[in-house]
PDB file of N, CA and C in Angstrom:
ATOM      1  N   UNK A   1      24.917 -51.964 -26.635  1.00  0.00           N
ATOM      2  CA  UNK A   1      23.908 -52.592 -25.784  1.00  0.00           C
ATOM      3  C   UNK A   1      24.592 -53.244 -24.585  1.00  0.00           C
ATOM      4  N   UNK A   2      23.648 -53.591 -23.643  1.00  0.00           N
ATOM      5  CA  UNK A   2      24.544 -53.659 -22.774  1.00  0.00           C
ATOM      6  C   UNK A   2      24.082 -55.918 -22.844  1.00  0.00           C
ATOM      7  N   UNK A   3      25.286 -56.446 -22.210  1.00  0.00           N
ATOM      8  CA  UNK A   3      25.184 -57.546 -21.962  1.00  0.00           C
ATOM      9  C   UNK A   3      23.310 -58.794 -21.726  1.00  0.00           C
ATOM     10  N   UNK A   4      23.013 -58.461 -21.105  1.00  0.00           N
ATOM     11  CA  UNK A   4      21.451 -58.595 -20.453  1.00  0.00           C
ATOM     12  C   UNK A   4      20.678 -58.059 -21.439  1.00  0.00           C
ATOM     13  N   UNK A   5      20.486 -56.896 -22.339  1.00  0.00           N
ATOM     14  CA  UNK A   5      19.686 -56.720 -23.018  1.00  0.00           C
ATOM     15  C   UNK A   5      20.260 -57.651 -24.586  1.00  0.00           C
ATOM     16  N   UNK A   6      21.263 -57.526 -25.051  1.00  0.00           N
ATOM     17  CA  UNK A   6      21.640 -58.679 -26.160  1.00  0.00           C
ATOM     18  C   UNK A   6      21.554 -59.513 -25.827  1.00  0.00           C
ATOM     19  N   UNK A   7      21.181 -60.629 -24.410  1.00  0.00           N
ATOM     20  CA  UNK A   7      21.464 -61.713 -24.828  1.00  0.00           C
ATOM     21  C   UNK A   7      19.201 -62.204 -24.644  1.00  0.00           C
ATOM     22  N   UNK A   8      18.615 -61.010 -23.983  1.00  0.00           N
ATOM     23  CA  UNK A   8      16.835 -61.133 -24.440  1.00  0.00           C
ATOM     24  C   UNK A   8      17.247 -61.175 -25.702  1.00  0.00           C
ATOM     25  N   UNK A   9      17.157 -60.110 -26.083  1.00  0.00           N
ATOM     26  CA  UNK A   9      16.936 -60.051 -28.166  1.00  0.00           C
ATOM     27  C   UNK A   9      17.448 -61.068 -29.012  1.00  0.00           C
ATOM     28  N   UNK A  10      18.810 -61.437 -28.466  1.00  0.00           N
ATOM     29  CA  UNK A  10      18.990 -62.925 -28.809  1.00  0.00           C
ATOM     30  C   UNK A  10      18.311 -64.200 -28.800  1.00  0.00           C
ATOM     31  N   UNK A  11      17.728 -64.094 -27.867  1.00  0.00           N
ATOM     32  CA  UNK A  11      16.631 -65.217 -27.027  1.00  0.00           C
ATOM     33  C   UNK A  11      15.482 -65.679 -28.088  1.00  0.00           C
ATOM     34  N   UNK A  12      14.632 -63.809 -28.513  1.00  0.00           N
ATOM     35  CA  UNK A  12      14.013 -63.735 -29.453  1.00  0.00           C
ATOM     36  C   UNK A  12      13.987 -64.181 -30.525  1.00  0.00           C
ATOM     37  N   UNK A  13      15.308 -64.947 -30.966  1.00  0.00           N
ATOM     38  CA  UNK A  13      14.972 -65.868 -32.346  1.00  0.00           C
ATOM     39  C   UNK A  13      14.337 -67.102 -32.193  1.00  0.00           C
ATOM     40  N   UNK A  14      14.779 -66.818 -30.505  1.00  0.00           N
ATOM     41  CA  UNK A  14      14.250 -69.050 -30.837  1.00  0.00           C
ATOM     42  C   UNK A  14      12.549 -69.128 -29.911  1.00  0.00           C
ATOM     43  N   UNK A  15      12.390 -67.790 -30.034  1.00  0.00           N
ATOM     44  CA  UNK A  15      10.744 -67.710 -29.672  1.00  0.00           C
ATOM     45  C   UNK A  15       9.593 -68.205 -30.676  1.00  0.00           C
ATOM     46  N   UNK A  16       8.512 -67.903 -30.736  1.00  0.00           N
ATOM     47  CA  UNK A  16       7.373 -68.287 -31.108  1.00  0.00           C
ATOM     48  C   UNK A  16       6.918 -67.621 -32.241  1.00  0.00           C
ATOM     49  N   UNK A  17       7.909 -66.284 -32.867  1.00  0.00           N
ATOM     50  CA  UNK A  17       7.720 -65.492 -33.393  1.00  0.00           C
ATOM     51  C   UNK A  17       7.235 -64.265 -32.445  1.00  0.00           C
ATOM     52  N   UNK A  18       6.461 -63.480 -33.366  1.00  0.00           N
ATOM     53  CA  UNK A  18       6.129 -62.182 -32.775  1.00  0.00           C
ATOM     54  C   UNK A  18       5.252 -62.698 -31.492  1.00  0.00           C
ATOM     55  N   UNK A  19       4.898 -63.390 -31.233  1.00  0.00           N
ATOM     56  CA  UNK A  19       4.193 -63.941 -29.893  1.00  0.00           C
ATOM     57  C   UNK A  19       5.353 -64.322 -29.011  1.00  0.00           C
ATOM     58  N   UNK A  20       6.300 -64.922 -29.665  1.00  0.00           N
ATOM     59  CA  UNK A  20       7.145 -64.814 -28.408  1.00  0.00           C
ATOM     60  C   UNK A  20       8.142 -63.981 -28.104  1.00  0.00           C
ATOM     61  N   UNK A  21       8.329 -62.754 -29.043  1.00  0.00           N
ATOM     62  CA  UNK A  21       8.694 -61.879 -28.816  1.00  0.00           C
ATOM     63  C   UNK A  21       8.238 -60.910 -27.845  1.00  0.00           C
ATOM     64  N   UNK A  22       6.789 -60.948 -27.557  1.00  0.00           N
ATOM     65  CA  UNK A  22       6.392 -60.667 -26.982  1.00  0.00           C
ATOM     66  C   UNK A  22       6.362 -60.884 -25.386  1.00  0.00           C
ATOM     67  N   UNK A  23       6.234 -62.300 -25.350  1.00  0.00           N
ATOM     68  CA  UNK A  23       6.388 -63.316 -23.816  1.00  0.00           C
ATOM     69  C   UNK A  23       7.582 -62.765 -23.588  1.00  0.00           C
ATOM     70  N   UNK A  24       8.544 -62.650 -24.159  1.00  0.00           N
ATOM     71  CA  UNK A  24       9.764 -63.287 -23.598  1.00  0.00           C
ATOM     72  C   UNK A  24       9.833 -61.568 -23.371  1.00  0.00           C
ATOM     73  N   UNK A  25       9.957 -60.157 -23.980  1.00  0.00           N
ATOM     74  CA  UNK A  25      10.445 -59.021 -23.713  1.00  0.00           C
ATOM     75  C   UNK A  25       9.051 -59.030 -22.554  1.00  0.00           C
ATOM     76  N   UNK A  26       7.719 -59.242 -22.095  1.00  0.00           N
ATOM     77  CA  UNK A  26       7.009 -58.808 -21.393  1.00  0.00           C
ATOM     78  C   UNK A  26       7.596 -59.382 -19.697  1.00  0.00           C
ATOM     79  N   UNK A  27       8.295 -60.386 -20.050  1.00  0.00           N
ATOM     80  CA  UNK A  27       8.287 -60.975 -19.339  1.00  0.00           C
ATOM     81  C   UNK A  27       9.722 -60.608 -18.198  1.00  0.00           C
ATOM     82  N   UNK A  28      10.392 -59.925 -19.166  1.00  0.00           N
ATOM     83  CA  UNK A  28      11.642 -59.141 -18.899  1.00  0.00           C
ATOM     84  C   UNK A  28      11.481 -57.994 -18.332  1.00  0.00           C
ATOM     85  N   UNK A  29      10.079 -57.437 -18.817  1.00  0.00           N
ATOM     86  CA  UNK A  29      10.257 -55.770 -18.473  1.00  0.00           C
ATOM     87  C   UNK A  29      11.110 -55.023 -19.780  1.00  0.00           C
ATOM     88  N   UNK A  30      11.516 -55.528 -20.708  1.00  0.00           N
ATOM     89  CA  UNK A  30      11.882 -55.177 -22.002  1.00  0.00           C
ATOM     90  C   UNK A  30      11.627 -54.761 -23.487  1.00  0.00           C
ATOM     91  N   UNK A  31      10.196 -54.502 -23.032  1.00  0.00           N
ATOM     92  CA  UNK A  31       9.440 -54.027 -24.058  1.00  0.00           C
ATOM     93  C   UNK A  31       9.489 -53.288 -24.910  1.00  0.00           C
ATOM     94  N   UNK A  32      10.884 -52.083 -24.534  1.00  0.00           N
ATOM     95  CA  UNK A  32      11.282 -51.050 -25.480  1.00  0.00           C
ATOM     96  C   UNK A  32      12.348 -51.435 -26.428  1.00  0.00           C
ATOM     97  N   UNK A  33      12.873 -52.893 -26.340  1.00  0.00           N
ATOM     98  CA  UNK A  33      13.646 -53.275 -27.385  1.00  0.00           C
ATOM     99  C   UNK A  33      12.574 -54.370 -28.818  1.00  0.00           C
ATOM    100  N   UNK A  34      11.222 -54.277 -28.433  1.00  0.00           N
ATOM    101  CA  UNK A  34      10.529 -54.907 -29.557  1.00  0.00           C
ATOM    102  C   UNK A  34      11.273 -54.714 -31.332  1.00  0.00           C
ATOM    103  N   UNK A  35      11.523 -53.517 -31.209  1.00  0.00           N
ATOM    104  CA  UNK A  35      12.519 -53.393 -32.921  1.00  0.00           C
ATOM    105  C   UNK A  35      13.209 -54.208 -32.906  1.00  0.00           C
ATOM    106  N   UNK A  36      13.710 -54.265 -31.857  1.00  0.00           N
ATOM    107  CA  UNK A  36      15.464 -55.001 -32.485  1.00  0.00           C
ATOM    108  C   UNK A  36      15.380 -57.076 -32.197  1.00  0.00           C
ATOM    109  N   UNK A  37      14.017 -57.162 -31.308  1.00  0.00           N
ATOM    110  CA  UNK A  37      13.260 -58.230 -31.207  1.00  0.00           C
ATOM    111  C   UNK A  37      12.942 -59.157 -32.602  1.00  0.00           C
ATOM    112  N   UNK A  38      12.387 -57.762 -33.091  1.00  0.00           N
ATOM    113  CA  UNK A  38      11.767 -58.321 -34.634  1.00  0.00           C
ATOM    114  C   UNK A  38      12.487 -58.276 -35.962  1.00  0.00           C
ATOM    115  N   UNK A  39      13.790 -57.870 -35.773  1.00  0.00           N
ATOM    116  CA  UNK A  39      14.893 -57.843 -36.947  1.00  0.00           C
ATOM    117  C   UNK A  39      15.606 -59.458 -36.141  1.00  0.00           C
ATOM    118  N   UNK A  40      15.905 -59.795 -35.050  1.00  0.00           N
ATOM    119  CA  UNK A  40      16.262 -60.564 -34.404  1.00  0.00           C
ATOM    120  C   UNK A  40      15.435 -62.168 -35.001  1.00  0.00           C
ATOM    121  N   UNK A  41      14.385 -61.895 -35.182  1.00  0.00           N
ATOM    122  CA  UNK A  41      13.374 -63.095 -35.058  1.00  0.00           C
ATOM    123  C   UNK A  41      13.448 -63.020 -36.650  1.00  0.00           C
ATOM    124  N   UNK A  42      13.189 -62.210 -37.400  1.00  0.00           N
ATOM    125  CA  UNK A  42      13.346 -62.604 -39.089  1.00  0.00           C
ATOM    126  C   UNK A  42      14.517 -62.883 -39.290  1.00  0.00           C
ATOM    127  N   UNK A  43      15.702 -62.254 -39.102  1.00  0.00           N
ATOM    128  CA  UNK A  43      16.633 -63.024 -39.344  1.00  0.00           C
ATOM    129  C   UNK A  43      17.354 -64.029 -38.948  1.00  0.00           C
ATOM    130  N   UNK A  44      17.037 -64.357 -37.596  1.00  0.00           N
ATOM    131  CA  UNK A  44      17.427 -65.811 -37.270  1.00  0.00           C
ATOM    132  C   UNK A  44      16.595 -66.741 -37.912  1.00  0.00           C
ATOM    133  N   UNK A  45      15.059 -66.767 -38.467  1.00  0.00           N
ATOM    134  CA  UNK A  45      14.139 -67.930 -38.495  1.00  0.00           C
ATOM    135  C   UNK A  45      14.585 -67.923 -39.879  1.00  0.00           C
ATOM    136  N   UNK A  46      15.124 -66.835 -40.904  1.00  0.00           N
ATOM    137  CA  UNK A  46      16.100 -66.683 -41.897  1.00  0.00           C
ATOM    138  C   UNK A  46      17.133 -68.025 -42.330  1.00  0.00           C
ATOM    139  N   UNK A  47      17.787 -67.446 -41.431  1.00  0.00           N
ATOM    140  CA  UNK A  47      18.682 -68.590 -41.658  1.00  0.00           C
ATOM    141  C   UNK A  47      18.876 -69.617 -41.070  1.00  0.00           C
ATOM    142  N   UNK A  48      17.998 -69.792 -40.682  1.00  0.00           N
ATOM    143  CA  UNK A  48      18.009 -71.301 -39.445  1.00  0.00           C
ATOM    144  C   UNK A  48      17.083 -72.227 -40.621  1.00  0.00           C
ATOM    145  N   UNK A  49      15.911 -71.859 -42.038  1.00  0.00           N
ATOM    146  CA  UNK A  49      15.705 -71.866 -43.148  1.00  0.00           C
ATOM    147  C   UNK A  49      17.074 -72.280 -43.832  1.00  0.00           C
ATOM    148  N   UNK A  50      17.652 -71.302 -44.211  1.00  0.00           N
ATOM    149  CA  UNK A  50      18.516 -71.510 -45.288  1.00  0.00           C
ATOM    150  C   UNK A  50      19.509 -72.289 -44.741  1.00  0.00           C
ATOM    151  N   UNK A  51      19.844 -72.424 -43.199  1.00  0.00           N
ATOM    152  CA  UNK A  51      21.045 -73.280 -42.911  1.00  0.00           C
ATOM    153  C   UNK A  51      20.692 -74.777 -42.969  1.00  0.00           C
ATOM    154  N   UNK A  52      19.206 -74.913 -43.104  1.00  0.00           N
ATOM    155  CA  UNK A  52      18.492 -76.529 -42.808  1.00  0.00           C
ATOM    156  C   UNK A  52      18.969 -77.063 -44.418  1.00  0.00           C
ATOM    157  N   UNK A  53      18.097 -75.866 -45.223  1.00  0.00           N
ATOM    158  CA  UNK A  53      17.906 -76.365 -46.436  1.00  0.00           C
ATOM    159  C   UNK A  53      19.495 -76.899 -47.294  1.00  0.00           C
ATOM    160  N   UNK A  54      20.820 -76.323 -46.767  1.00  0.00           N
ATOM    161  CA  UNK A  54      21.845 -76.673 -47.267  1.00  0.00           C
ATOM    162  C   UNK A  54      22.232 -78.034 -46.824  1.00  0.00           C
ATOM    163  N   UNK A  55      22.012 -78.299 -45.645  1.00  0.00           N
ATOM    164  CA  UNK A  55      22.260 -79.176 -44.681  1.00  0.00           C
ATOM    165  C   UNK A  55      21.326 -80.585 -45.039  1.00  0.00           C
ATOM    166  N   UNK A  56      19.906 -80.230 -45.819  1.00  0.00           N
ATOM    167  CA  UNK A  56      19.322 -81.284 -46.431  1.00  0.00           C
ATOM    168  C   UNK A  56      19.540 -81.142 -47.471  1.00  0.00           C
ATOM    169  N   UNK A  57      20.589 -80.326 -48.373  1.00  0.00           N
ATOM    170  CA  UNK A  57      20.489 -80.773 -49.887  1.00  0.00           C
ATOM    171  C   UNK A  57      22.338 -81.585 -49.472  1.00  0.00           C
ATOM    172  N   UNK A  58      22.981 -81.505 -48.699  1.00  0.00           N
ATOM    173  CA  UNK A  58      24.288 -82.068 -48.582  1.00  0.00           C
ATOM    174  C   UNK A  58      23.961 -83.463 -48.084  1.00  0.00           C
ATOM    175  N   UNK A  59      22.965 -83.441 -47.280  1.00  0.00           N
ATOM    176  CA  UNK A  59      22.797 -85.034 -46.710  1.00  0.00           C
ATOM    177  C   UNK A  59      22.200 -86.058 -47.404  1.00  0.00           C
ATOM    178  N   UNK A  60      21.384 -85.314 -48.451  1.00  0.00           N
ATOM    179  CA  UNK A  60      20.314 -86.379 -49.432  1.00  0.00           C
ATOM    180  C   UNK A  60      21.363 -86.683 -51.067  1.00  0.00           C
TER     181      UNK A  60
END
C-alpha cells in the first residue's frame, strides 16, 4: 500500500465505526479501500477493549 492510503485505513480505527468509516474514506475519495477499513475498525476497537480492560484490572 502505498503511504497515504495506510495511514486513511489507519485513521479508520479511531472513527465512529462503520459510519466513520465511511466519512472519513468518502471524504478522501477512498472508497475502494472500505475492506481493509472494516478489518481496521474491528480490530483496533478490539484491542483498544482488551488493552483498557488489562490496564483496569492492573490499576484496581
Amino acid at each position: 500500500m502505498y503511504p497515504v492510503e495506510a495511514a486513511i485505513v489507519t485513521s479508520c480505527h479511531s472513527g465512529l465505526g462503520g459510519t466513520g468509516d465511511v466519512a472519513i474514506l468518502s471524504a478522501s475519495n477512498r472508497m475502494s479501500l472500505m475492506p481493509f477499513a472494516q478489518i481496521a475498525t474491528r480490530i483496533g476497537g478490539a484491542s483498544t477493549v482488551i488493552a483498557a480492560t488489562l490496564l483496569m484490572n492492573w490499576v484496581v
